[in-house]
Protein backbone atom coordinates (compact mmCIF):
# COMPACT_ATOMS: atom_id res chain seq x y z
CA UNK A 1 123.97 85.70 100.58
CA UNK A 2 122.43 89.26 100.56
CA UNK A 3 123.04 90.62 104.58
CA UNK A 4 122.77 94.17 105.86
CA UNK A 5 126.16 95.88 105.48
CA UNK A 6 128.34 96.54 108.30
CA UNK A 7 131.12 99.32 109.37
CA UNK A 8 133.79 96.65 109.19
CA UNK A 9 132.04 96.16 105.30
CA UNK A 10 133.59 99.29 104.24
CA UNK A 11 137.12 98.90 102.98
CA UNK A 12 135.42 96.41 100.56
CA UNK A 13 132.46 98.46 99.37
CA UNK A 14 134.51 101.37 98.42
CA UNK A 15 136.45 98.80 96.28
CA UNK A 16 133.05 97.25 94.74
CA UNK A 17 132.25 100.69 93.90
CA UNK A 18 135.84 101.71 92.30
CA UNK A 19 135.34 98.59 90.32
CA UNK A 20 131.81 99.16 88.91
CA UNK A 21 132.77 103.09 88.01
CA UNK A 22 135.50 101.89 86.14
CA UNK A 23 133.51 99.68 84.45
CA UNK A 24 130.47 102.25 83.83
CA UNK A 25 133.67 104.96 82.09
CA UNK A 26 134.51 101.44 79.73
CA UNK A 27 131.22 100.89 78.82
CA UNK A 28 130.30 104.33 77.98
CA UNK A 29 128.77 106.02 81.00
CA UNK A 30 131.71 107.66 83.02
CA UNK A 31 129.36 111.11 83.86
CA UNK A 32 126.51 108.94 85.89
CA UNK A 33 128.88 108.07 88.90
CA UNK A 34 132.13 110.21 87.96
CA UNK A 35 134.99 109.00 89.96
CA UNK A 36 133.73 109.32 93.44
CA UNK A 37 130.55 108.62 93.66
CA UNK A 38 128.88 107.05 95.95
CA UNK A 39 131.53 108.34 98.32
CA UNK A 40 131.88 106.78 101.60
CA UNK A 41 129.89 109.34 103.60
CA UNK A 42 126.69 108.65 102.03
CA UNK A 43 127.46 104.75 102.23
CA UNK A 44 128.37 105.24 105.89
CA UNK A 45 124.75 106.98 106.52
CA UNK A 46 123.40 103.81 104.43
CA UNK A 47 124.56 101.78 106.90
CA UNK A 48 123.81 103.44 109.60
CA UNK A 49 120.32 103.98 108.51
CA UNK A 50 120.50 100.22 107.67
CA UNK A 51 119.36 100.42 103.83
CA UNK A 52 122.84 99.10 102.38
CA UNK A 53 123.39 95.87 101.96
CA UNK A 54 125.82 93.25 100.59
CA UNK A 55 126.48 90.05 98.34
CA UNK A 56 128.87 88.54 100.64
CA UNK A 57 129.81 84.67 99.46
CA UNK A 58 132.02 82.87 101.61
CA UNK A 59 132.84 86.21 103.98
CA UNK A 60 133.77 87.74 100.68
CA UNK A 61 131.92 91.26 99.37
CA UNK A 62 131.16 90.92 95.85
CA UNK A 63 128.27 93.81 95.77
CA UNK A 64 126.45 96.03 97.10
CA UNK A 65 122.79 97.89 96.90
CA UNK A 66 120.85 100.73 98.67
CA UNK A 67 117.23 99.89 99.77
CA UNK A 68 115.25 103.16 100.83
CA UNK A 69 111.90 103.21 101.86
CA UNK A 70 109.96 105.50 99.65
CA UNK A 71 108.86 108.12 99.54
CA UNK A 72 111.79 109.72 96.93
CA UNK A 73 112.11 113.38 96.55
CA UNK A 74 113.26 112.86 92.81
CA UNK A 75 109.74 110.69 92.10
CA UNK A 76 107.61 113.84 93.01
CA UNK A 77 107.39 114.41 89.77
CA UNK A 78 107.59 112.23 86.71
CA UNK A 79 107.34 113.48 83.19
CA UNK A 80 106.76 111.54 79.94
CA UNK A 81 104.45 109.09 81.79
CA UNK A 82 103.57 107.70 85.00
CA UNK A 83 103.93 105.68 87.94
CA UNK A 84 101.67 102.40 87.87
CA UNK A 85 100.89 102.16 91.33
CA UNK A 86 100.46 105.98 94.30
CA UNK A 87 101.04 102.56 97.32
CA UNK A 88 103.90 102.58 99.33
CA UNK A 89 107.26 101.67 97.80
CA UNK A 90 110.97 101.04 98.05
CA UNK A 91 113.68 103.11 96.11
CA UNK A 92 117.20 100.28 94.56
CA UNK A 93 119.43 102.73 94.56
CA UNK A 94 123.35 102.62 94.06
CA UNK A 95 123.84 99.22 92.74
CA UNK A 96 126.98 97.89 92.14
CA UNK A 97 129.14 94.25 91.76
CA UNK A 98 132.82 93.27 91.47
CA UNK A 99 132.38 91.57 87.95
CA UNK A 100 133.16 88.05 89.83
CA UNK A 101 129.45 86.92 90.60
CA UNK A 102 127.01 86.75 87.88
CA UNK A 103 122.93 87.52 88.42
CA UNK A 104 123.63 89.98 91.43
CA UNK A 105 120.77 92.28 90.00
CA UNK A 106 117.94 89.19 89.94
CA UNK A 107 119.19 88.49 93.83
CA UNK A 108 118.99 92.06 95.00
CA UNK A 109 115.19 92.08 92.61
CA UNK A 110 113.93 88.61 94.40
CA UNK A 111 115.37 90.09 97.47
CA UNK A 112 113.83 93.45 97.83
CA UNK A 113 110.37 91.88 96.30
CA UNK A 114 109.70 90.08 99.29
CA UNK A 115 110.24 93.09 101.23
CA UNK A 116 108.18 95.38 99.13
CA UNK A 117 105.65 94.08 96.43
CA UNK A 118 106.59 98.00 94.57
CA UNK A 119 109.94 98.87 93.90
CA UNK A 120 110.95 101.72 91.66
CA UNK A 121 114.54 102.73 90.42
CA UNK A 122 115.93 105.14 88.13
CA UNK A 123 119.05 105.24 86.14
CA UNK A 124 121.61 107.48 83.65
CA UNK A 125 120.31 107.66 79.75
CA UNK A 126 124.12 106.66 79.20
CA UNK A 127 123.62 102.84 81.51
CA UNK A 128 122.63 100.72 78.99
CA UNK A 129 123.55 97.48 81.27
CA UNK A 130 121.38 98.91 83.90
CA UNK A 131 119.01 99.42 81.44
CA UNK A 132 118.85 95.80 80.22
CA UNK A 133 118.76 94.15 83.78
CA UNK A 134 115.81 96.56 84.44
CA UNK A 135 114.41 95.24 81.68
CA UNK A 136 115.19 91.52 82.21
CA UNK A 137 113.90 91.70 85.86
CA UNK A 138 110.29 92.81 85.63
CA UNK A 139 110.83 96.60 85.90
CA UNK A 140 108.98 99.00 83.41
CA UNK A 141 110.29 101.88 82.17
CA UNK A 142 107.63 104.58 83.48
CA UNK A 143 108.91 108.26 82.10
CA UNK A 144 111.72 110.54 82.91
CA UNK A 145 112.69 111.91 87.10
CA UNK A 146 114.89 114.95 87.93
CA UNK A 147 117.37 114.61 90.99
CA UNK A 148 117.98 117.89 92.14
CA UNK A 149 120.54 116.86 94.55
CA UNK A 150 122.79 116.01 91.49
CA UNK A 151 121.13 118.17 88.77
CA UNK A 152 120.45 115.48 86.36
CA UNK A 153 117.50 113.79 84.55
CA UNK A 154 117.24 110.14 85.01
CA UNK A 155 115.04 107.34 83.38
CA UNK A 156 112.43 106.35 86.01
CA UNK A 157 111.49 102.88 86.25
CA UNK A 158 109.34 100.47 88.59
CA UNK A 159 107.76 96.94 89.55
CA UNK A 160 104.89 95.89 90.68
CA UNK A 161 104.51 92.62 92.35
CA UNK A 162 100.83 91.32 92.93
CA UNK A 163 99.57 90.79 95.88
CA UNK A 164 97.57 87.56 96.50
């Protein structure tokens, strides 16, 4: 089940996110997060801005996954191509799982696709599995965004669900 996160949430989070950095540094991108990033005053303001949410099975935290409504200051400007779609969008940012549940990426995609029919996310050259599930789950690779915030190019991706 995908849920808003709560305070009480937090202990667990931090964990999910120890887990998947350690994981990113094995599989050959330890620069994108580091070893303290997302750190727990940014996922305290996601919560309290109510854009993080959870993959809780069974009152168990598995993941975790920002959802911001656009517009994103890094997406200003995209080089090497385009964005398919100037409507509004939402912004999958900071995803991360335990390595117990399988598929967490397609549930947080079907999830935020009802919610927004254009979603856009960006990841590290160096994130190959992010890469891939991008890939996998309908996103298109659209050019290359610079986060300022963090000093760092990022590949730029998005997904564009028709409307009926």
């Amino acid at each position: 089940m995908i849920r808003l996160a709560l305070e009480e949430d937090l202990p667990a989070i931090m964990a999910v996110y120890r887990t998947a950095r350690a994981f990113m540094a094995e599989n050959g991108n330890a620069s994108q997060w580091g070893d303290s990033y997302p750190d727990e005053e940014l996922l305290r303001y996601d919560i309290e801005a109510k854009q993080l949410y959870v993959f809780d099975e069974n009152g168990t935290v598995h993941g975790a996954f920002a959802l911001c409504d656009g517009p994103e200051p890094a997406y200003a400007v995209i080089e090497s191509g385009s964005w398919r779609s100037d409507a509004p969008y939402a912004v999958i940012h900071r995803l991360a799982g335990d390595g117990t549940v399988k598929g967490l990426f397609a549930r947080c995609t079907a999830f935020s696709a009802e919610r927004y029919p254009h979603l856009r996310a960006d990841t590290h050259e160096n994130n190959r599995v992010m890469q891939h599930l991008l890939d996998k789950n309908g996103f298109s690779r659209r050019g290359i965004v610079y986060d300022v915030e963090i000093d760092a190019t990022r590949i730029a991706y998005d997904r564009v669900t028709l409307q009926a």
